[in-house]
C-alpha atoms as a PDB file:
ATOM      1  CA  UNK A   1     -29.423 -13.316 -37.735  1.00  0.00           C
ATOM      2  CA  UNK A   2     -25.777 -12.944 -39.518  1.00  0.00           C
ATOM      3  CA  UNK A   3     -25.500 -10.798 -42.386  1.00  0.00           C
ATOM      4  CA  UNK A   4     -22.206  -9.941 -44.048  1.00  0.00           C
ATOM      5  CA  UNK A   5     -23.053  -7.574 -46.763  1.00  0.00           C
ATOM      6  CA  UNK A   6     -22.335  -4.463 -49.457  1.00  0.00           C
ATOM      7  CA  UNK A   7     -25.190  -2.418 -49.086  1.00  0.00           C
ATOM      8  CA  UNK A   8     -26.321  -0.426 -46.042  1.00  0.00           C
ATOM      9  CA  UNK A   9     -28.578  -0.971 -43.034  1.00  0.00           C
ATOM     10  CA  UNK A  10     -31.557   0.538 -40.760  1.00  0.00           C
ATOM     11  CA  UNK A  11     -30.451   0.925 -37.424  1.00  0.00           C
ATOM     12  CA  UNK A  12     -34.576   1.247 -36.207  1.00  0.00           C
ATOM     13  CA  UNK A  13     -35.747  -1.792 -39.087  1.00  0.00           C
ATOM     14  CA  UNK A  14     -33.228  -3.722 -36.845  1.00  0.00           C
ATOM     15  CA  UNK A  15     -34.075  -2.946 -33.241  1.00  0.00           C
ATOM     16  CA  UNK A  16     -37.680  -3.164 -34.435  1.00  0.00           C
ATOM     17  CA  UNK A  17     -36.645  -6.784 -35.362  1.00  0.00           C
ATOM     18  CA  UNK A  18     -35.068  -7.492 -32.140  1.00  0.00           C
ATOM     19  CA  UNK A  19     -38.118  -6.068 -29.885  1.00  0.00           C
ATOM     20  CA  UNK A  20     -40.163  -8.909 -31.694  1.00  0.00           C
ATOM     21  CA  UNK A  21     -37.695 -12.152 -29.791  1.00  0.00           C
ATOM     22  CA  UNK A  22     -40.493 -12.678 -26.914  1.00  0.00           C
ATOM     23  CA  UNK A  23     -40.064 -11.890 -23.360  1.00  0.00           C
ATOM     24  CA  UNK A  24     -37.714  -8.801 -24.482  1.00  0.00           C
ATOM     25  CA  UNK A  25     -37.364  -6.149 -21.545  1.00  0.00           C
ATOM     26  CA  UNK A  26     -34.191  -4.877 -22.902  1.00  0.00           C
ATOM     27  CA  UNK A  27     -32.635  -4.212 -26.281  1.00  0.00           C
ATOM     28  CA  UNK A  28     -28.838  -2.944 -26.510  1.00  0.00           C
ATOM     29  CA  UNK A  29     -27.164  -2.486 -29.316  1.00  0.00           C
ATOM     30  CA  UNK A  30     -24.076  -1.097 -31.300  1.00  0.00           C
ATOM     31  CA  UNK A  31     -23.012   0.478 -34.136  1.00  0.00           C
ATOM     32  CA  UNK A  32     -19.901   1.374 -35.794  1.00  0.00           C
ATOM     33  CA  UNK A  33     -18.818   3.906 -38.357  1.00  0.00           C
ATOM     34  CA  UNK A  34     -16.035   4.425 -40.547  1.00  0.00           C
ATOM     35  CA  UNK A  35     -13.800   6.873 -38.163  1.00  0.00           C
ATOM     36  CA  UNK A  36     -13.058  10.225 -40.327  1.00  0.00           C
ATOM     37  CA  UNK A  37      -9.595   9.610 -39.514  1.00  0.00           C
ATOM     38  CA  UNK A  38      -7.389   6.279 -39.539  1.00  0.00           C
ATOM     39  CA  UNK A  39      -4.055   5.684 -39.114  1.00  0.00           C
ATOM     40  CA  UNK A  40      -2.883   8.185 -41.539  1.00  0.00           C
ATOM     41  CA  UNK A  41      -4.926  11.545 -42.220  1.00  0.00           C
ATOM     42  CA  UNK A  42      -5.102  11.418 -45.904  1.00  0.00           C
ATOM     43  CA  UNK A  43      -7.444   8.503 -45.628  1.00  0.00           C
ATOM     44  CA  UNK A  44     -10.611   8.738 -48.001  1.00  0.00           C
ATOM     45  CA  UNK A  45     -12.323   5.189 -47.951  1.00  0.00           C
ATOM     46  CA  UNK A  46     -12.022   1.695 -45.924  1.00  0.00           C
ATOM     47  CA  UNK A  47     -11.729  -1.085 -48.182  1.00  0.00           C
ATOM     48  CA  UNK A  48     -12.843  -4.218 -46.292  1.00  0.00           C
ATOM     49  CA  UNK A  49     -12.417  -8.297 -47.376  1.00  0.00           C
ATOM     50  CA  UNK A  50     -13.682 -11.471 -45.358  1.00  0.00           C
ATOM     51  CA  UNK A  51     -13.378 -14.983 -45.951  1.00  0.00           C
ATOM     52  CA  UNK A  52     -17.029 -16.306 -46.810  1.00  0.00           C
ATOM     53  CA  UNK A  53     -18.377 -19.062 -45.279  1.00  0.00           C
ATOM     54  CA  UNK A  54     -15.797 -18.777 -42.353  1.00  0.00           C
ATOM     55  CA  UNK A  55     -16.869 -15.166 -41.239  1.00  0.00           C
ATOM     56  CA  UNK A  56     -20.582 -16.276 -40.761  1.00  0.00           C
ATOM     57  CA  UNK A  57     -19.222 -19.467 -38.977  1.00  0.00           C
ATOM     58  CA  UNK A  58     -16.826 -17.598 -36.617  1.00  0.00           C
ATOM     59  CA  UNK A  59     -19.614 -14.849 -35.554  1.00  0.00           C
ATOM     60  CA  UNK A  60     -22.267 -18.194 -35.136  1.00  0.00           C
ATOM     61  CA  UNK A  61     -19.787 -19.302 -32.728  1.00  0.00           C
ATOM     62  CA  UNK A  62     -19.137 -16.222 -31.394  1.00  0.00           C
ATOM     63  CA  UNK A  63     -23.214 -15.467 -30.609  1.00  0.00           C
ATOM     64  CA  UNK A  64     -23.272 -19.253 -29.115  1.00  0.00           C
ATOM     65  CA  UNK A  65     -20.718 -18.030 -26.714  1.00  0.00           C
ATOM     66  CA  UNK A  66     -22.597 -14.820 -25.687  1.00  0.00           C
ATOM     67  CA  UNK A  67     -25.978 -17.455 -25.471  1.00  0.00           C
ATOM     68  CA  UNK A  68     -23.582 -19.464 -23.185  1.00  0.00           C
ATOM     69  CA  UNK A  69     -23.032 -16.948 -20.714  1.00  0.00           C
ATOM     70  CA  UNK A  70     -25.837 -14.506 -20.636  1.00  0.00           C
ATOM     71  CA  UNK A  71     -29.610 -15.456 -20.789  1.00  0.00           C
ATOM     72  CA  UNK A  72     -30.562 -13.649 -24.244  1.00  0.00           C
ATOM     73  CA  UNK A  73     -33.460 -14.175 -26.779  1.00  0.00           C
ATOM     74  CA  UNK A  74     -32.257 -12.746 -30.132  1.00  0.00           C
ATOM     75  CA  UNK A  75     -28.800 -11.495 -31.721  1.00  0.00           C
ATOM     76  CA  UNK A  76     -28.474  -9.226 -34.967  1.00  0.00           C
ATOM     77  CA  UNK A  77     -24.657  -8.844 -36.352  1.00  0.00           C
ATOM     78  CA  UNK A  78     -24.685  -6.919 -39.966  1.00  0.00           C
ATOM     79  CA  UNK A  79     -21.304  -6.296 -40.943  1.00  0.00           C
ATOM     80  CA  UNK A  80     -20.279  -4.542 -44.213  1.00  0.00           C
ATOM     81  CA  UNK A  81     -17.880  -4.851 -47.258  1.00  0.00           C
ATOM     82  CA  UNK A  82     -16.475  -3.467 -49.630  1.00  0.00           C
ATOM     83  CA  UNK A  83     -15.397   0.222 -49.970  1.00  0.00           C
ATOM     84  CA  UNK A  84     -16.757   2.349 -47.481  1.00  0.00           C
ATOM     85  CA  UNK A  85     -17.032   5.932 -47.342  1.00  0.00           C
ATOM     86  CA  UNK A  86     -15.438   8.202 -44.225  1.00  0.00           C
ATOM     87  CA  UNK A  87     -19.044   8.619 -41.670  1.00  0.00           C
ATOM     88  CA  UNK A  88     -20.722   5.165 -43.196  1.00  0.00           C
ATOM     89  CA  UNK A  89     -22.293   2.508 -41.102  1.00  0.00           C
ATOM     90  CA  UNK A  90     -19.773  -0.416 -41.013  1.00  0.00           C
ATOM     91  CA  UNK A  91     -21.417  -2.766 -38.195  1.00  0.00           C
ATOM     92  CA  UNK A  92     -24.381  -3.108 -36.200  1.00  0.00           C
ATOM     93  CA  UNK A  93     -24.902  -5.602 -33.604  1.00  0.00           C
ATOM     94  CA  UNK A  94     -27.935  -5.795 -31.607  1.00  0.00           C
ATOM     95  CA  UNK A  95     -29.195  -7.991 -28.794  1.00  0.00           C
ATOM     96  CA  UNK A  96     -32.648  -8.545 -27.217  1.00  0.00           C
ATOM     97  CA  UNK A  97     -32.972  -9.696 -23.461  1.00  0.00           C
ATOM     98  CA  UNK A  98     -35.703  -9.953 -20.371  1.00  0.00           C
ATOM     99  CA  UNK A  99     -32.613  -8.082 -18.363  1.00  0.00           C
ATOM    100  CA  UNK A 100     -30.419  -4.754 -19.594  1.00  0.00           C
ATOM    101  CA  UNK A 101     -27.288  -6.431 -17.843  1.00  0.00           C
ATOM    102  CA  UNK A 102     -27.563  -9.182 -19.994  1.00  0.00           C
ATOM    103  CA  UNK A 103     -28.246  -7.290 -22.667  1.00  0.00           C
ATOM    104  CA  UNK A 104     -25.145  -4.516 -22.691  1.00  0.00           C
ATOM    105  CA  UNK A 105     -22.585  -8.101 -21.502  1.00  0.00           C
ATOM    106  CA  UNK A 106     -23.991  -9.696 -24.351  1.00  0.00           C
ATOM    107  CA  UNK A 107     -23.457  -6.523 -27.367  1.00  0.00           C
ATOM    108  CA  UNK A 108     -20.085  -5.436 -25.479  1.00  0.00           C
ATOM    109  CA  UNK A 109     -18.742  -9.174 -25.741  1.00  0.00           C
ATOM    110  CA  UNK A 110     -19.635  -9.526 -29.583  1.00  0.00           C
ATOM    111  CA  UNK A 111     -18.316  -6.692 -30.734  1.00  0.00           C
ATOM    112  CA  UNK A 112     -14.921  -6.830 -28.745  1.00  0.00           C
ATOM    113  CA  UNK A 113     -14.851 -10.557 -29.800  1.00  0.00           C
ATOM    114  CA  UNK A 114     -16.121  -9.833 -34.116  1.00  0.00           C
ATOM    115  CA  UNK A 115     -12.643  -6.759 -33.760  1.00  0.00           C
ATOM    116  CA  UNK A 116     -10.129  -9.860 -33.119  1.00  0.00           C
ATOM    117  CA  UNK A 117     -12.042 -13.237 -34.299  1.00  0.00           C
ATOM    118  CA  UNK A 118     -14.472 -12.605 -36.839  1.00  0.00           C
ATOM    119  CA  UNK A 119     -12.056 -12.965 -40.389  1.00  0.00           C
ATOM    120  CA  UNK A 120     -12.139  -9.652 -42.311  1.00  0.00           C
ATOM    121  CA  UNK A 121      -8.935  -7.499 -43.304  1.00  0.00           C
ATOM    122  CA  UNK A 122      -9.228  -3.843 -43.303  1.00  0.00           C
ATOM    123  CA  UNK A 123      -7.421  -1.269 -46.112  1.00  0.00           C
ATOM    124  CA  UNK A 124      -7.371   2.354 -45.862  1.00  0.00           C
ATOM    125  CA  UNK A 125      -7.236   4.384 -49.274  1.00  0.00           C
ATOM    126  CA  UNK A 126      -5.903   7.467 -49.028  1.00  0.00           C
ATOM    127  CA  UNK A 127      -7.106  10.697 -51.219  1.00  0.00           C
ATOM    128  CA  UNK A 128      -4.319   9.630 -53.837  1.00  0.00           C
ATOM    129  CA  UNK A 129      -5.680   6.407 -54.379  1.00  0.00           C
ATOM    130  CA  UNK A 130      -2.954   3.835 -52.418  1.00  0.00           C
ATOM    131  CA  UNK A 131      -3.735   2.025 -49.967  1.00  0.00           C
ATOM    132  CA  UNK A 132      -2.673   0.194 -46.871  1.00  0.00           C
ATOM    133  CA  UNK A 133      -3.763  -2.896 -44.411  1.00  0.00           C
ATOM    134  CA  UNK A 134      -4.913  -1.553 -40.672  1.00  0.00           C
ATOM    135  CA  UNK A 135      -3.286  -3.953 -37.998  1.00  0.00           C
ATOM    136  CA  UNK A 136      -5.343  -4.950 -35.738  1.00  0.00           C
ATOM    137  CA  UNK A 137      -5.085  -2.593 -32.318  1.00  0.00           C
ATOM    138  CA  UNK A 138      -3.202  -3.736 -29.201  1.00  0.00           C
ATOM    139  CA  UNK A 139      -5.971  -2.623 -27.213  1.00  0.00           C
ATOM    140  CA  UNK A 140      -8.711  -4.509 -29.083  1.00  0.00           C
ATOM    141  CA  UNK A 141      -6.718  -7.558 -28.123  1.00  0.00           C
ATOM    142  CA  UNK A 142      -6.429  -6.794 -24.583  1.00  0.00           C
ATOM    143  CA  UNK A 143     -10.100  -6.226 -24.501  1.00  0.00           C
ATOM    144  CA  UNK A 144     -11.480  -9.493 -25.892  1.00  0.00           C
ATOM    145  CA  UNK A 145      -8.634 -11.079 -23.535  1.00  0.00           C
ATOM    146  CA  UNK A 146     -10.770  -9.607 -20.988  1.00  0.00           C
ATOM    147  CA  UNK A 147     -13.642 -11.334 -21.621  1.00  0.00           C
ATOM    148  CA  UNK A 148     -11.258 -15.061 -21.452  1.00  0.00           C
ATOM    149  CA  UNK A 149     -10.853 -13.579 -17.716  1.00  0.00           C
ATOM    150  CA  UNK A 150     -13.886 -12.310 -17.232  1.00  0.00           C
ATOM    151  CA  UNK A 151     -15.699 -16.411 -16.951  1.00  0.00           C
END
């Protein structure tokens, strides 16, 4: 399941809906907040855009990689939009295996890979109401590089 949305999510209505995939023996999952501090410090808000249609396509191909190389039964990615608050929920991904180790490859890989692949531009607005893009990190390259290495 691949949700890009506005509105919020459950963290527990979600691992609930993971534990239901069958032969589940482990369930690991992520989830990211809007840091209370970006690159500048008079940031109020995160202002995110994606391209629809391709984002869902990218993070399908993305979970058909992690099915590729680790045996799991059932992926969750919800990833917001929109203006976010400083402390809200941005992203949640979740997977269900037989196996923990599959399990924690599985999450780690997605959410490295969704930082660098999945299309969505990030703006901070400041308290005064301007706003700027967020590059994407260095080292959130070099991490989902890893994972090229890491076959």
């Amino acid at each position: 399941m691949i949700r890009i949305q506005t509105e919020d999510f459950n963290i527990g209505e979600q691992t609930r809906a993971l534990a239901d995939a069958g032969d589940t023996g482990a369930i690991a999952t992520f989830t990211g907040l809007v840091r209370t501090s970006g690159d500048r410090q008079d940031v109020r808000a995160l202002f995110l855009e994606h391209y629809p249609g391709m984002t869902e396509s990218v993070i399908e191909d993305l979970v058909n990689q992690a099915r590729e190389r680790w045996s799991i039964q059932a992926v969750r990615v919800i990833h917001r939009v929109g203006e976010l608050a400083l402390g809200e929920q941005i992203v949640f991904v979740g997977v269900a295996s037989a196996h923990r180790g599959d399990a924690f490859a599985a999450c780690e890989f997605l959410m490295d890979a969704l930082k660098t692949s999945a299309p969505f531009w990030k703006k901070e607005i400041t308290v005064d109401g301007e706003s700027h893009w967020v590059e994407q990190k260095a080292s959130d390259r070099d991490k989902a590089e890893s994972w090229q290495n890491d076959q």
